[in-house]
PDB file of N, CA and C in Angstrom:
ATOM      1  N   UNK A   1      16.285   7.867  23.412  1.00  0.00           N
ATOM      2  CA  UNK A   1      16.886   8.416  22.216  1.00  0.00           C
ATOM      3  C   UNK A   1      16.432   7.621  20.986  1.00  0.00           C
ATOM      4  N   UNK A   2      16.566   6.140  20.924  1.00  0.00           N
ATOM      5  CA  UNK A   2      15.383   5.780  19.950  1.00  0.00           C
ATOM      6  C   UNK A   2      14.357   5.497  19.958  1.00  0.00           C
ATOM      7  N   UNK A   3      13.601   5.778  20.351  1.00  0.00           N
ATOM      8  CA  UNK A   3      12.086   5.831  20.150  1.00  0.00           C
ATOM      9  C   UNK A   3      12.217   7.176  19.454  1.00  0.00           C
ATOM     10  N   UNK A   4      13.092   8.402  19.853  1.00  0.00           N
ATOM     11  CA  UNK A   4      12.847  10.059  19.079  1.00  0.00           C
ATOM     12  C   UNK A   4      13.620   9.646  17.794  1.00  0.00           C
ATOM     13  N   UNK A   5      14.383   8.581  17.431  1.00  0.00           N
ATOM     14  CA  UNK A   5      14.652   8.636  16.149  1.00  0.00           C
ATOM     15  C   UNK A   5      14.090   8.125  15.738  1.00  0.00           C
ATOM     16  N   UNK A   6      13.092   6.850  15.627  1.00  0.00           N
ATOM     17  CA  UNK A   6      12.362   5.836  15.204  1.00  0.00           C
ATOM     18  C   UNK A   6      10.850   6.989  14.866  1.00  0.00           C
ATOM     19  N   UNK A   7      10.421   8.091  15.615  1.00  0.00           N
ATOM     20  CA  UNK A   7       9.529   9.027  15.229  1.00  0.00           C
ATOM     21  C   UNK A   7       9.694  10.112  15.004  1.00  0.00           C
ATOM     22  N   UNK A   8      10.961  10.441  14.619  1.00  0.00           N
ATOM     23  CA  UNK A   8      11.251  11.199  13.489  1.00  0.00           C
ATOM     24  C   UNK A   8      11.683  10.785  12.222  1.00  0.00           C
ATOM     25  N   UNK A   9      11.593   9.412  12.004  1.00  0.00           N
ATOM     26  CA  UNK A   9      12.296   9.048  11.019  1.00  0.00           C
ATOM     27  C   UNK A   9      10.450   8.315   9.952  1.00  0.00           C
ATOM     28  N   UNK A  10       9.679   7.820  10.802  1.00  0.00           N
ATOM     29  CA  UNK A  10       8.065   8.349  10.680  1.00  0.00           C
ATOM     30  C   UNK A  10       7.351   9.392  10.160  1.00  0.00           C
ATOM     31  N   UNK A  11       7.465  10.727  11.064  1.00  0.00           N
ATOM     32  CA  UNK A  11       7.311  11.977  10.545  1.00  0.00           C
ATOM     33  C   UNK A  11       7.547  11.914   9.145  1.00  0.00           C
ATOM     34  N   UNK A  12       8.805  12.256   8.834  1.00  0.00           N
ATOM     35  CA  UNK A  12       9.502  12.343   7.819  1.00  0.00           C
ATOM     36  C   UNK A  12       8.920  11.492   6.912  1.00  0.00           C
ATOM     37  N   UNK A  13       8.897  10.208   6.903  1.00  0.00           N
ATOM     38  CA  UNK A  13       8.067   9.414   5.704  1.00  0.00           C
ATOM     39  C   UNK A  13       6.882   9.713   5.304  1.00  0.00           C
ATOM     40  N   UNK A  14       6.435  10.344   6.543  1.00  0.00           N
ATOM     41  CA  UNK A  14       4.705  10.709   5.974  1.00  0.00           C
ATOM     42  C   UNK A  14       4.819  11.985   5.749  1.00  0.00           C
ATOM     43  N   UNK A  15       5.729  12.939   6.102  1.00  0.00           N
ATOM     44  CA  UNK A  15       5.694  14.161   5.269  1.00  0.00           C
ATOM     45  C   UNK A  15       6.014  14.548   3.724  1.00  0.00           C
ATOM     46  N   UNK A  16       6.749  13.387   3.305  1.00  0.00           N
ATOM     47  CA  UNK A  16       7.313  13.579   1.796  1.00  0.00           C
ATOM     48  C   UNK A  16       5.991  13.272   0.944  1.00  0.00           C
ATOM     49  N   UNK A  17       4.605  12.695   1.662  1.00  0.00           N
ATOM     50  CA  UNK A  17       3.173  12.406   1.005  1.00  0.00           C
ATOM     51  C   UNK A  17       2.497  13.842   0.706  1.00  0.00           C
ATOM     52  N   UNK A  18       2.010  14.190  -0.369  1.00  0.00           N
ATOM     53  CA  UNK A  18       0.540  14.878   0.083  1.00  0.00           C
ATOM     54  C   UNK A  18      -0.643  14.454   0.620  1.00  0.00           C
ATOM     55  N   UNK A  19      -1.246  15.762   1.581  1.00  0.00           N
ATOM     56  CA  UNK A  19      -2.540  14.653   2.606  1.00  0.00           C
ATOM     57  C   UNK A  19      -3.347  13.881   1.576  1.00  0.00           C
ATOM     58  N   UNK A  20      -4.109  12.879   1.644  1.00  0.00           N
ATOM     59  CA  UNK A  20      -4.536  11.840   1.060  1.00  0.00           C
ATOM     60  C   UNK A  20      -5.976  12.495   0.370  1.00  0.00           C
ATOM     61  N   UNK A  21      -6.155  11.204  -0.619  1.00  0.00           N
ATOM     62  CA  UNK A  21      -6.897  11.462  -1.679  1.00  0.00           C
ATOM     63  C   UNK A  21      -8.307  10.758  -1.358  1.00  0.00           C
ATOM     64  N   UNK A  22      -9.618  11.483  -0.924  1.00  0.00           N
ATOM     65  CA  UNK A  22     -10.439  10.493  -1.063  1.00  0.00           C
ATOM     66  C   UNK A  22     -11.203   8.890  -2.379  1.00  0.00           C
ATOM     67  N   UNK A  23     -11.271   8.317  -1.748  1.00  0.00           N
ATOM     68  CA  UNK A  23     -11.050   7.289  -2.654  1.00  0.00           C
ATOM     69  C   UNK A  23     -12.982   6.641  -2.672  1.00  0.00           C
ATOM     70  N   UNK A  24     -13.186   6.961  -4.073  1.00  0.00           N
ATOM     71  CA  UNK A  24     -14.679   7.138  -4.568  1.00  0.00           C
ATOM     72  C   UNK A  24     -15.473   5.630  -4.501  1.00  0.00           C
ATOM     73  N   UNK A  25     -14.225   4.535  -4.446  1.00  0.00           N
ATOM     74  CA  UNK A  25     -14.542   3.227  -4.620  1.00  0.00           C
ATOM     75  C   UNK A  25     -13.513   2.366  -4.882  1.00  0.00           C
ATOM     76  N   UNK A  26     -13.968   0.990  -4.882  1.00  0.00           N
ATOM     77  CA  UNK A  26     -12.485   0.112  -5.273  1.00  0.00           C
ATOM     78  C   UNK A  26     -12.439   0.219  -6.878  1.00  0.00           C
ATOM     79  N   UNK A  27     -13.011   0.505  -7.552  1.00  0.00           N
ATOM     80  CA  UNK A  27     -13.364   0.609  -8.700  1.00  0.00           C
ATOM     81  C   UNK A  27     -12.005   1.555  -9.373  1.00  0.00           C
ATOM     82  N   UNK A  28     -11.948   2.412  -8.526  1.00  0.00           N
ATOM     83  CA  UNK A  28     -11.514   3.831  -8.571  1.00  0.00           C
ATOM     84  C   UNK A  28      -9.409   3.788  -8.665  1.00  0.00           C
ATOM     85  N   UNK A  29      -9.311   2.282  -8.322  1.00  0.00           N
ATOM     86  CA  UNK A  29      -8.302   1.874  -7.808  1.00  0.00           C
ATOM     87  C   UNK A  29      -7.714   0.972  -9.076  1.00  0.00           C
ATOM     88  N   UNK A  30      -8.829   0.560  -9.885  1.00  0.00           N
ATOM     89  CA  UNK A  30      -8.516  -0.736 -10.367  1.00  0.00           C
ATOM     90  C   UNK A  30      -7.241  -0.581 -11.279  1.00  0.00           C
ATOM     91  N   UNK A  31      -6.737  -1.765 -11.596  1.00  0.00           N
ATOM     92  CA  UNK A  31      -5.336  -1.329 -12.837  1.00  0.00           C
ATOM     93  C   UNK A  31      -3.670  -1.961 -11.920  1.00  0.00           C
ATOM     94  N   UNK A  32      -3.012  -1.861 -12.776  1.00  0.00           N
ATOM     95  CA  UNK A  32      -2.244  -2.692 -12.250  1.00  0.00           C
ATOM     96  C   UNK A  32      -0.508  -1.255 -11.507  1.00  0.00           C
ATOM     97  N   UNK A  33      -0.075  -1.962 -10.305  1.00  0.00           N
ATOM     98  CA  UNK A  33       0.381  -1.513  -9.499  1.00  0.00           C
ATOM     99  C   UNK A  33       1.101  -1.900  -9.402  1.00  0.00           C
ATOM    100  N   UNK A  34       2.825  -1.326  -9.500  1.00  0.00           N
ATOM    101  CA  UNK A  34       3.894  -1.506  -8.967  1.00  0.00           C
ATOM    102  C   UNK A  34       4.906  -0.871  -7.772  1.00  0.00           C
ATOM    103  N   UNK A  35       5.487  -1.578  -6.689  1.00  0.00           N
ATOM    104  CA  UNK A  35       6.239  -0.728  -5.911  1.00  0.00           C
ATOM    105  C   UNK A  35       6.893  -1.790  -4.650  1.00  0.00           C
ATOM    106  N   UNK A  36       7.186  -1.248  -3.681  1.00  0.00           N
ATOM    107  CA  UNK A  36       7.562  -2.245  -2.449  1.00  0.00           C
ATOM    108  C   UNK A  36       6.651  -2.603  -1.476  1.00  0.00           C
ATOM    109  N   UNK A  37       6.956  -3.595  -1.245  1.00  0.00           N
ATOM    110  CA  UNK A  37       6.034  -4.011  -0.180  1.00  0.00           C
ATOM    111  C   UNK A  37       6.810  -4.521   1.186  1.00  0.00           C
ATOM    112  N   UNK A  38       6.820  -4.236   2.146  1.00  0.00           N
ATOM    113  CA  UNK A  38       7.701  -4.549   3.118  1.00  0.00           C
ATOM    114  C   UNK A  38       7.108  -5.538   4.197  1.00  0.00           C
ATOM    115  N   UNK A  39       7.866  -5.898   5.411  1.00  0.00           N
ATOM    116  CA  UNK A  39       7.501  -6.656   6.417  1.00  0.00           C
ATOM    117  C   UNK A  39       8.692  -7.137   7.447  1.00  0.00           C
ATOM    118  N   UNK A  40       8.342  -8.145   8.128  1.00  0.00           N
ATOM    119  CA  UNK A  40       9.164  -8.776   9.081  1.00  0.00           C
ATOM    120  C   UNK A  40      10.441  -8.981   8.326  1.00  0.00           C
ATOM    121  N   UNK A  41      10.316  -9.623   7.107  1.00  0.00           N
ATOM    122  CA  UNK A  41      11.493 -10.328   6.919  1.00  0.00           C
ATOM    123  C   UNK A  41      12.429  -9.384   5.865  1.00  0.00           C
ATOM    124  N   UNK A  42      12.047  -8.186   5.631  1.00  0.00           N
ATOM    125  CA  UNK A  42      12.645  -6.865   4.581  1.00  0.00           C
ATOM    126  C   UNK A  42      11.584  -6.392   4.018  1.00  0.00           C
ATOM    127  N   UNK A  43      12.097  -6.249   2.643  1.00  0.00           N
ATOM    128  CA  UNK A  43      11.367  -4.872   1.580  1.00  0.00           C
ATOM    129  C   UNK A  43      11.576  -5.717   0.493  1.00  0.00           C
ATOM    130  N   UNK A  44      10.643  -6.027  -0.829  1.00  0.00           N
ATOM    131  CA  UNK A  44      10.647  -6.556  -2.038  1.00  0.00           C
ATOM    132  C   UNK A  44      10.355  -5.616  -2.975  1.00  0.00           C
ATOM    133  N   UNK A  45      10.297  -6.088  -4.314  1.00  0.00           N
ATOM    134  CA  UNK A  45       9.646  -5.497  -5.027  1.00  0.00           C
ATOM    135  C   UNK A  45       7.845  -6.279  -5.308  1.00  0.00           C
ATOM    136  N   UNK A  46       7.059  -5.664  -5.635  1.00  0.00           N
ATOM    137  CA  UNK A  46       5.642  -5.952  -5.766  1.00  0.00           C
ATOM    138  C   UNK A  46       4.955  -5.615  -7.073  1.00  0.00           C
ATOM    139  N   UNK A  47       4.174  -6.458  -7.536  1.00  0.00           N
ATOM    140  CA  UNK A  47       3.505  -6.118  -8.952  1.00  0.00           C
ATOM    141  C   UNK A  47       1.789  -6.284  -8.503  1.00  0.00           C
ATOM    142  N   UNK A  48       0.847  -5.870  -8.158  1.00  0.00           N
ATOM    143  CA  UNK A  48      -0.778  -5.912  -7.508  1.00  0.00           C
ATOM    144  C   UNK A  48      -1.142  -5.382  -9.582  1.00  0.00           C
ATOM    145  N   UNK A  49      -2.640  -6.614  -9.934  1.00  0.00           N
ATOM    146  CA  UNK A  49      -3.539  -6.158 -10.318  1.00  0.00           C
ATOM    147  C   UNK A  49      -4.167  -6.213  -9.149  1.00  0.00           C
ATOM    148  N   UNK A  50      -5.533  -4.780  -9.680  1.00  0.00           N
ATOM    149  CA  UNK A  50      -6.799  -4.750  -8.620  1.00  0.00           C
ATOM    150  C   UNK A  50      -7.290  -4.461  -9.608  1.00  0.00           C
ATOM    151  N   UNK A  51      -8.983  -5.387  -8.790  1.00  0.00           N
ATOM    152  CA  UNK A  51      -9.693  -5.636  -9.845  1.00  0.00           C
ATOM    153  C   UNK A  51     -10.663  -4.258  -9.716  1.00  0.00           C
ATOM    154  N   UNK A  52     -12.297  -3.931 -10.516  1.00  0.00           N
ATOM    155  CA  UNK A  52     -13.126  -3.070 -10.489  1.00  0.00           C
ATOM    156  C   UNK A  52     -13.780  -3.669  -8.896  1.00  0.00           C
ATOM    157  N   UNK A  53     -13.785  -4.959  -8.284  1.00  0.00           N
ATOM    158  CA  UNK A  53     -14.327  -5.366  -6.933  1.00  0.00           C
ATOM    159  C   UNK A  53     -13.733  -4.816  -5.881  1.00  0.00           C
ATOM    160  N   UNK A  54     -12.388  -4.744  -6.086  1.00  0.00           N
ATOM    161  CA  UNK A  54     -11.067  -4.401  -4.891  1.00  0.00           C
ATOM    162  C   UNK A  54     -10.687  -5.410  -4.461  1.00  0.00           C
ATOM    163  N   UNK A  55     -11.165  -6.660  -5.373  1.00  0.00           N
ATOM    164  CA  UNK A  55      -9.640  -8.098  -4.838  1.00  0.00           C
ATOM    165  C   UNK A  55      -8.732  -7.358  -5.943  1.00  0.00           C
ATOM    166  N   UNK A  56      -7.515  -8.011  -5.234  1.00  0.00           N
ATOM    167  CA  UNK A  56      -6.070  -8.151  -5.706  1.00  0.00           C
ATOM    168  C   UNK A  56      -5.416  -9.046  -5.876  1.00  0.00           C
ATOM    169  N   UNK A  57      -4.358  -9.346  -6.638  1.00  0.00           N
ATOM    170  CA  UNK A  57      -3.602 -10.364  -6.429  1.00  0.00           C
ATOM    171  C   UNK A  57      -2.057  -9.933  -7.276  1.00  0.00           C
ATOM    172  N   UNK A  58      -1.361 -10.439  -6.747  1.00  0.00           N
ATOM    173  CA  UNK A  58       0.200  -9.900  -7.707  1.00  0.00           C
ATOM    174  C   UNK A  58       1.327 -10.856  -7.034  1.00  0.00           C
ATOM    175  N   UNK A  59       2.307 -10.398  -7.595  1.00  0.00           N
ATOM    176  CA  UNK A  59       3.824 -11.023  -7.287  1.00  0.00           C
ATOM    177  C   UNK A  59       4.551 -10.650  -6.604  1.00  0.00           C
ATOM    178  N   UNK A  60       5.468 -10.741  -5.605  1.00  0.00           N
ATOM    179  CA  UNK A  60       6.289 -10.509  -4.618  1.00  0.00           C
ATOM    180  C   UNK A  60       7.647 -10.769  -4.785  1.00  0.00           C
ATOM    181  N   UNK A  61       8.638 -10.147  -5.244  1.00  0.00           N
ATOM    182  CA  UNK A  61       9.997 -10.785  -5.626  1.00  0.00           C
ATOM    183  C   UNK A  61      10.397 -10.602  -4.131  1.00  0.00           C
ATOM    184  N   UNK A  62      10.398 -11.975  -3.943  1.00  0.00           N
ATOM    185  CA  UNK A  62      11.388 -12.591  -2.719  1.00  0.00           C
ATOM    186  C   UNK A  62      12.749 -12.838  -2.983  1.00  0.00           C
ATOM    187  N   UNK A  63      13.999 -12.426  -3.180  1.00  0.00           N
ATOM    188  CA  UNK A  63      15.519 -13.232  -3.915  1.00  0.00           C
ATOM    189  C   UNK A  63      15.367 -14.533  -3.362  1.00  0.00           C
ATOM    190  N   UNK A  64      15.345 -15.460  -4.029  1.00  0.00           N
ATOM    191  CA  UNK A  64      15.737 -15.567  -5.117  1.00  0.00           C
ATOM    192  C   UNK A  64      14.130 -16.369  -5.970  1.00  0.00           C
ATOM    193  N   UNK A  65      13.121 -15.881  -5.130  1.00  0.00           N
ATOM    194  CA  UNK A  65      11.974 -16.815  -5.639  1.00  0.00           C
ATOM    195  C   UNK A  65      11.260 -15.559  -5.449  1.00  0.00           C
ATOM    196  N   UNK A  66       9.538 -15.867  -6.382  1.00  0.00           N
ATOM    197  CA  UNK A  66       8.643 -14.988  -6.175  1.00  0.00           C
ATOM    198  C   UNK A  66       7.316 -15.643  -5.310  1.00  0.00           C
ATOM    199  N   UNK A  67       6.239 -14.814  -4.582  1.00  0.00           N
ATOM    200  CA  UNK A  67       5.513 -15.406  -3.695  1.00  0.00           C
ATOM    201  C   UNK A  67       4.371 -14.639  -4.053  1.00  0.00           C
ATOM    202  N   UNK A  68       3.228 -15.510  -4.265  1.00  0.00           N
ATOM    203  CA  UNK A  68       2.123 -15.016  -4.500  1.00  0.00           C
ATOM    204  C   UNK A  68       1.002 -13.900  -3.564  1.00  0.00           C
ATOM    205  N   UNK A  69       0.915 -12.885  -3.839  1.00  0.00           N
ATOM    206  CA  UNK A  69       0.173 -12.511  -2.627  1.00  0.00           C
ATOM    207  C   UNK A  69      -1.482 -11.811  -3.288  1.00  0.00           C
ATOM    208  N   UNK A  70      -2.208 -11.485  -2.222  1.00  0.00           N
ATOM    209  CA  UNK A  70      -3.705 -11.570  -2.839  1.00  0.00           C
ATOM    210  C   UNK A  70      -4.397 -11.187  -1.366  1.00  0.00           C
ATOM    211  N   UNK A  71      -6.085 -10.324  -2.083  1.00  0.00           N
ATOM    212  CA  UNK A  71      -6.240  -9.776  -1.064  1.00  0.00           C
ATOM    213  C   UNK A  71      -8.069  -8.932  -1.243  1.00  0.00           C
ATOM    214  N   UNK A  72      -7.958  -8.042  -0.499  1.00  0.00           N
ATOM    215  CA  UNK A  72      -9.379  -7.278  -1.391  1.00  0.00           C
ATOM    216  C   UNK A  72      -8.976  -6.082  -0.370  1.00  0.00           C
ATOM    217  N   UNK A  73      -9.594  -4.686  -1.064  1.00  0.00           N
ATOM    218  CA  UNK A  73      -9.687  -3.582  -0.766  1.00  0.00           C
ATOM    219  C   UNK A  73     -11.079  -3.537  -0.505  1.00  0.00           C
ATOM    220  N   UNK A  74     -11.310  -2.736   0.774  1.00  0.00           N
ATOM    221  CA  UNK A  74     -12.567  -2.511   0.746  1.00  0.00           C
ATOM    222  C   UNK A  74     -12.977  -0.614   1.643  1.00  0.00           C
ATOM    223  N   UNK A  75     -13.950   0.113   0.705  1.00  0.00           N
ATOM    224  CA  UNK A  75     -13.961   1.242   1.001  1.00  0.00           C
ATOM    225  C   UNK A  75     -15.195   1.896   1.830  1.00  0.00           C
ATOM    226  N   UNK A  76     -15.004   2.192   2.955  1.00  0.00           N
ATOM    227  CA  UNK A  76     -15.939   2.019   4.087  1.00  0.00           C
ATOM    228  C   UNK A  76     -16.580   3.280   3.973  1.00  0.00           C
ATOM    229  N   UNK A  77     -16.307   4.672   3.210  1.00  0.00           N
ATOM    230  CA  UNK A  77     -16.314   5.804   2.721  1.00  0.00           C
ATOM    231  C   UNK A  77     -15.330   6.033   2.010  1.00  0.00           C
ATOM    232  N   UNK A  78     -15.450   7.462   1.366  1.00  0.00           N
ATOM    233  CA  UNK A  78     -14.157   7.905   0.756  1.00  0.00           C
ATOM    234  C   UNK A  78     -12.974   8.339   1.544  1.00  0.00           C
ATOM    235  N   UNK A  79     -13.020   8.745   2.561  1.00  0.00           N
ATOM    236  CA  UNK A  79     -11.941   8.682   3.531  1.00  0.00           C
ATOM    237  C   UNK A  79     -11.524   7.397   4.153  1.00  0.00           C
ATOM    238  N   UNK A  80     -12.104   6.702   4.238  1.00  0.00           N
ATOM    239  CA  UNK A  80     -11.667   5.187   4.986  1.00  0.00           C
ATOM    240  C   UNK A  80     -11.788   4.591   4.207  1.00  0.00           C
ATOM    241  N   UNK A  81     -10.519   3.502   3.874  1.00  0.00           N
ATOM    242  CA  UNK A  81     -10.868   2.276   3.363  1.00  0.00           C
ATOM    243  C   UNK A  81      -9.355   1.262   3.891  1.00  0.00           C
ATOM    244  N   UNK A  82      -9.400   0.008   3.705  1.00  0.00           N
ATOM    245  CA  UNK A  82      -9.216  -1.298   4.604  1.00  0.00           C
ATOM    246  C   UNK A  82      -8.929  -2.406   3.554  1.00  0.00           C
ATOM    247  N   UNK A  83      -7.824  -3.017   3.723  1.00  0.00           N
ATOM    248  CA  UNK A  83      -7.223  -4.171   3.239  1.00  0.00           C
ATOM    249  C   UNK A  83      -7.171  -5.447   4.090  1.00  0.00           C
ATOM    250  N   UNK A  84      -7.363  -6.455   3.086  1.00  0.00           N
ATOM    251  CA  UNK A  84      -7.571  -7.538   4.241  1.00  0.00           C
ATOM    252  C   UNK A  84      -6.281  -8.739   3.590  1.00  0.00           C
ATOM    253  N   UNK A  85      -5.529  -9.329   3.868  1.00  0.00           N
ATOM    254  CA  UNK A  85      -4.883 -10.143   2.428  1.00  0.00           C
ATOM    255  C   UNK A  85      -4.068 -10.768   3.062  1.00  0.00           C
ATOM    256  N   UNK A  86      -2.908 -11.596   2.035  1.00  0.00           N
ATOM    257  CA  UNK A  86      -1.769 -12.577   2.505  1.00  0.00           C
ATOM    258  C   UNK A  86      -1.099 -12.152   3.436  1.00  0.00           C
ATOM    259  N   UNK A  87      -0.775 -10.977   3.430  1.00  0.00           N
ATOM    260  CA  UNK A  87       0.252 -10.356   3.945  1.00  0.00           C
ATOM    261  C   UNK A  87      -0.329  -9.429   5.346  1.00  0.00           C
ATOM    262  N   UNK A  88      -1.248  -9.540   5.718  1.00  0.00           N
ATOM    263  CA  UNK A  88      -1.980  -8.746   7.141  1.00  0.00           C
ATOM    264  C   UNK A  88      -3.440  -7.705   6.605  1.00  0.00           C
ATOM    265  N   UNK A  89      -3.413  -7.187   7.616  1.00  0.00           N
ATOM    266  CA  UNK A  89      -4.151  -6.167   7.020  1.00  0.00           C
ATOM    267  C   UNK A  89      -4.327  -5.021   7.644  1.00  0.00           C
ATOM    268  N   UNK A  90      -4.771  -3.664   7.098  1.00  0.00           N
ATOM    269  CA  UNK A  90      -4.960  -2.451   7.423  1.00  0.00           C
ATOM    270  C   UNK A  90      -5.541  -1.425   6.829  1.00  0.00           C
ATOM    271  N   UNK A  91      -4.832   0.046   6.905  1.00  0.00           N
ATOM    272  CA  UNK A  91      -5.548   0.858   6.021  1.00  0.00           C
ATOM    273  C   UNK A  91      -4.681   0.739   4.652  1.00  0.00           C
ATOM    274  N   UNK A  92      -5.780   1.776   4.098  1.00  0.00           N
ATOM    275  CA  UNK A  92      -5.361   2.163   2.507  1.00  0.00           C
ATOM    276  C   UNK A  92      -5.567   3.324   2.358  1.00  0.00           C
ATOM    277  N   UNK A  93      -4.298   4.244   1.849  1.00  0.00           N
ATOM    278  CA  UNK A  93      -4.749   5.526   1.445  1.00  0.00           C
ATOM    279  C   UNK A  93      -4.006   5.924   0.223  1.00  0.00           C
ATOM    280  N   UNK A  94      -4.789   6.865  -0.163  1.00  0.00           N
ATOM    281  CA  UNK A  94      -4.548   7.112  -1.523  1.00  0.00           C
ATOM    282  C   UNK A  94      -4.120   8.805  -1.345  1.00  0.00           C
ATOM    283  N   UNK A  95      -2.694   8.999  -2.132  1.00  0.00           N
ATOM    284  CA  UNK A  95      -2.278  10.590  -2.179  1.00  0.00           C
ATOM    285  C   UNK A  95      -2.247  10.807  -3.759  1.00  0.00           C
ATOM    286  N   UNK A  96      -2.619  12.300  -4.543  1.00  0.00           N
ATOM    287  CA  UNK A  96      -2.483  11.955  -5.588  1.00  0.00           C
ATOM    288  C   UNK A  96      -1.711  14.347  -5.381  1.00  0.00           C
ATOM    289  N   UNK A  97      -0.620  14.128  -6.492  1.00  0.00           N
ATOM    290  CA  UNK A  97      -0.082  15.445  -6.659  1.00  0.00           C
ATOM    291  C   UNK A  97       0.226  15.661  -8.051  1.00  0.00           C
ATOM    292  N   UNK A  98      -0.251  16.470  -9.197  1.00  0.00           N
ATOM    293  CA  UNK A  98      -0.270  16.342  -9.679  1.00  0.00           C
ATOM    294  C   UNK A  98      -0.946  15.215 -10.733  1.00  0.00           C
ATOM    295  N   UNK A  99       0.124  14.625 -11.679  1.00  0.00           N
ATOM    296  CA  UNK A  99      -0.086  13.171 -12.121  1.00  0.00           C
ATOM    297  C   UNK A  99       0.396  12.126 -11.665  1.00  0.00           C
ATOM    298  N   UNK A 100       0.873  12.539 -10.099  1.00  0.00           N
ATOM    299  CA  UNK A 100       1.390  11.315  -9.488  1.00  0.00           C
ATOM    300  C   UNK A 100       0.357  10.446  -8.394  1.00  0.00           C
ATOM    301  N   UNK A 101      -0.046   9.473  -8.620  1.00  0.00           N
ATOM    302  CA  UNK A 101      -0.751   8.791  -8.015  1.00  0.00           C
ATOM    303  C   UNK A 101       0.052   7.748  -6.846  1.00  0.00           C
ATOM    304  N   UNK A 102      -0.057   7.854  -5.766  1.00  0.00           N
ATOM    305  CA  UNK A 102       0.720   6.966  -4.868  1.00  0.00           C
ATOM    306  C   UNK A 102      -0.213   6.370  -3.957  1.00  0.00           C
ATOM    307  N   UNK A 103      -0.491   4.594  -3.912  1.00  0.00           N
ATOM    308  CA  UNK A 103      -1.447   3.943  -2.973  1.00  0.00           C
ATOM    309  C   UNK A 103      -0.913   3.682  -1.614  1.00  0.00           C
ATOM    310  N   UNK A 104      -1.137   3.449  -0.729  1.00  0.00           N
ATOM    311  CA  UNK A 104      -0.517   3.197   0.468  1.00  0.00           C
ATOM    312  C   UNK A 104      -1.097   2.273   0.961  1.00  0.00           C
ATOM    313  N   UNK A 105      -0.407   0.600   1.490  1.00  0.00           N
ATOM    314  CA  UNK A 105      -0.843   0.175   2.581  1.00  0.00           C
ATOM    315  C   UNK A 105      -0.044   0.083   3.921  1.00  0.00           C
ATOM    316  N   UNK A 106      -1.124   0.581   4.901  1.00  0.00           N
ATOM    317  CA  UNK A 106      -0.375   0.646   6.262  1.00  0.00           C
ATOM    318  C   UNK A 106      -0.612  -0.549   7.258  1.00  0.00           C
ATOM    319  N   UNK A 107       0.122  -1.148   7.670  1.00  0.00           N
ATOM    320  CA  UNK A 107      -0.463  -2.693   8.005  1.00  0.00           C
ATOM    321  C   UNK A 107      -0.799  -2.245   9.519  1.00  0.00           C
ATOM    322  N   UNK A 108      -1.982  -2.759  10.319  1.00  0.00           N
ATOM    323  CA  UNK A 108      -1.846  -2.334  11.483  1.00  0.00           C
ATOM    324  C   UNK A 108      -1.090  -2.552  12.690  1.00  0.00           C
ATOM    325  N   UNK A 109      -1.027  -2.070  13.332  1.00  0.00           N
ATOM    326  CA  UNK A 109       0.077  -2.307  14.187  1.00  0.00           C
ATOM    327  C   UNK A 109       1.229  -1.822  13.646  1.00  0.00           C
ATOM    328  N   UNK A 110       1.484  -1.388  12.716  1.00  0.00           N
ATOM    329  CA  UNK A 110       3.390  -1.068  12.320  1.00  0.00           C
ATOM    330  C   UNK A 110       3.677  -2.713  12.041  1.00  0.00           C
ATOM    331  N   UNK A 111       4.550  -2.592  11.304  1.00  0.00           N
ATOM    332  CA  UNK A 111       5.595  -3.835  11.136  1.00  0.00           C
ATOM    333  C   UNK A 111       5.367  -4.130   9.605  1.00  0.00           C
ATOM    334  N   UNK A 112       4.831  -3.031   8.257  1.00  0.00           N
ATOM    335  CA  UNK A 112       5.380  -3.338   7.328  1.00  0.00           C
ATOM    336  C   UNK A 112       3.909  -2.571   6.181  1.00  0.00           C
ATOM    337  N   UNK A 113       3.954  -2.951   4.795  1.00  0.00           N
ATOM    338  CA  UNK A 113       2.938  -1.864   4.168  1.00  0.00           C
ATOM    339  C   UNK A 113       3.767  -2.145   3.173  1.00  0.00           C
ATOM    340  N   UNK A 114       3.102  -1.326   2.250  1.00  0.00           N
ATOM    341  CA  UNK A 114       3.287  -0.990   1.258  1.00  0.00           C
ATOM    342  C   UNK A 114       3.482   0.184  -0.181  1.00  0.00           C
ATOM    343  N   UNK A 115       4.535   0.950  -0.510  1.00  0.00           N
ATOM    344  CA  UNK A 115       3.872   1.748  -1.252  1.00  0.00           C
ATOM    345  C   UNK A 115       3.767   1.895  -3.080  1.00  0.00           C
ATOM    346  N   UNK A 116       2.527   1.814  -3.771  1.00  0.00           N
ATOM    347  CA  UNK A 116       2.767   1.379  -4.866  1.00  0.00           C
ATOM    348  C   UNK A 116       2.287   2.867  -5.876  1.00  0.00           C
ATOM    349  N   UNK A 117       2.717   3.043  -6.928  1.00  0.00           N
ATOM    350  CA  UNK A 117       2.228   3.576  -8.274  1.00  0.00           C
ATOM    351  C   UNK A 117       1.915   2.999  -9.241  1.00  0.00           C
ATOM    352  N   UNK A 118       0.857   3.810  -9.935  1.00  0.00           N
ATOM    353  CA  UNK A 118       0.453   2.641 -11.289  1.00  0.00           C
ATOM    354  C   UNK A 118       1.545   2.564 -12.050  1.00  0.00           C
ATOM    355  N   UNK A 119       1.458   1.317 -12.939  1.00  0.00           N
ATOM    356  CA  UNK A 119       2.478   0.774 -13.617  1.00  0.00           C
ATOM    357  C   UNK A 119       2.443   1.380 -14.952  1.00  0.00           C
ATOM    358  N   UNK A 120       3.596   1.756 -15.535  1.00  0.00           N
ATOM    359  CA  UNK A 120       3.619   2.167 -16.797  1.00  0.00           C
ATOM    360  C   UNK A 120       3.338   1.529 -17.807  1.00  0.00           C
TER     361      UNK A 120
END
């Protein structure tokens, strides 16, 4: 019975996405990014510049301290691309609807990611 709630509760997160956006380059990415970033120990808030290379680096509000995190994107095609950084690594995908732009990191294995929008 949970494992069917634990993948429906999956489903559901990845259905509220539109299917993903091919992504032309890290270039394509660059600019600064706000949203959560999760893991073992919870969910924060996150601030990522990325650069025109696809390193990163930003802030992590931990309560009651912040933690530096940093990293590089790298795009293997426009459908694939791969994060490597403080925090693990995995894919990256990009959904865009409208004027809403939403980045995704999925850490591999499960156990945490990220999802960010550009910053106003």
């Amino acid at each position: 019975m949970r494992a069917i709630l634990v993948l429906a509760t999956l489903l559901a997160g990845c259905a509220s996405l539109p299917p993903s956006t091919p992504i032309d380059g890290p270039a394509s990415l660059a600019g600064m990014w706000r949203g959560r970033m999760s893991g073992p120990l919870g969910n924060a808030p996150v601030i990522l510049t990325i650069q025109d290379d696809g390193s990163y680096h930003g802030i992590l509000y931990v309560e009651p301290t912040y933690k530096e995190v940093g990293g590089a994107i790298i795009v293997i095609r426009p459908t694939q691309a791969r994060y490597d950084g403080t925090n693990g690594n995995g894919r990256v995908t990009l959904h865009e609807e409208g004027n809403r732009r939403v980045l995704r990191f999925v850490n591999d294995g499960g156990g945490g990611g990220a999802q960010l929008t550009p910053a106003q």
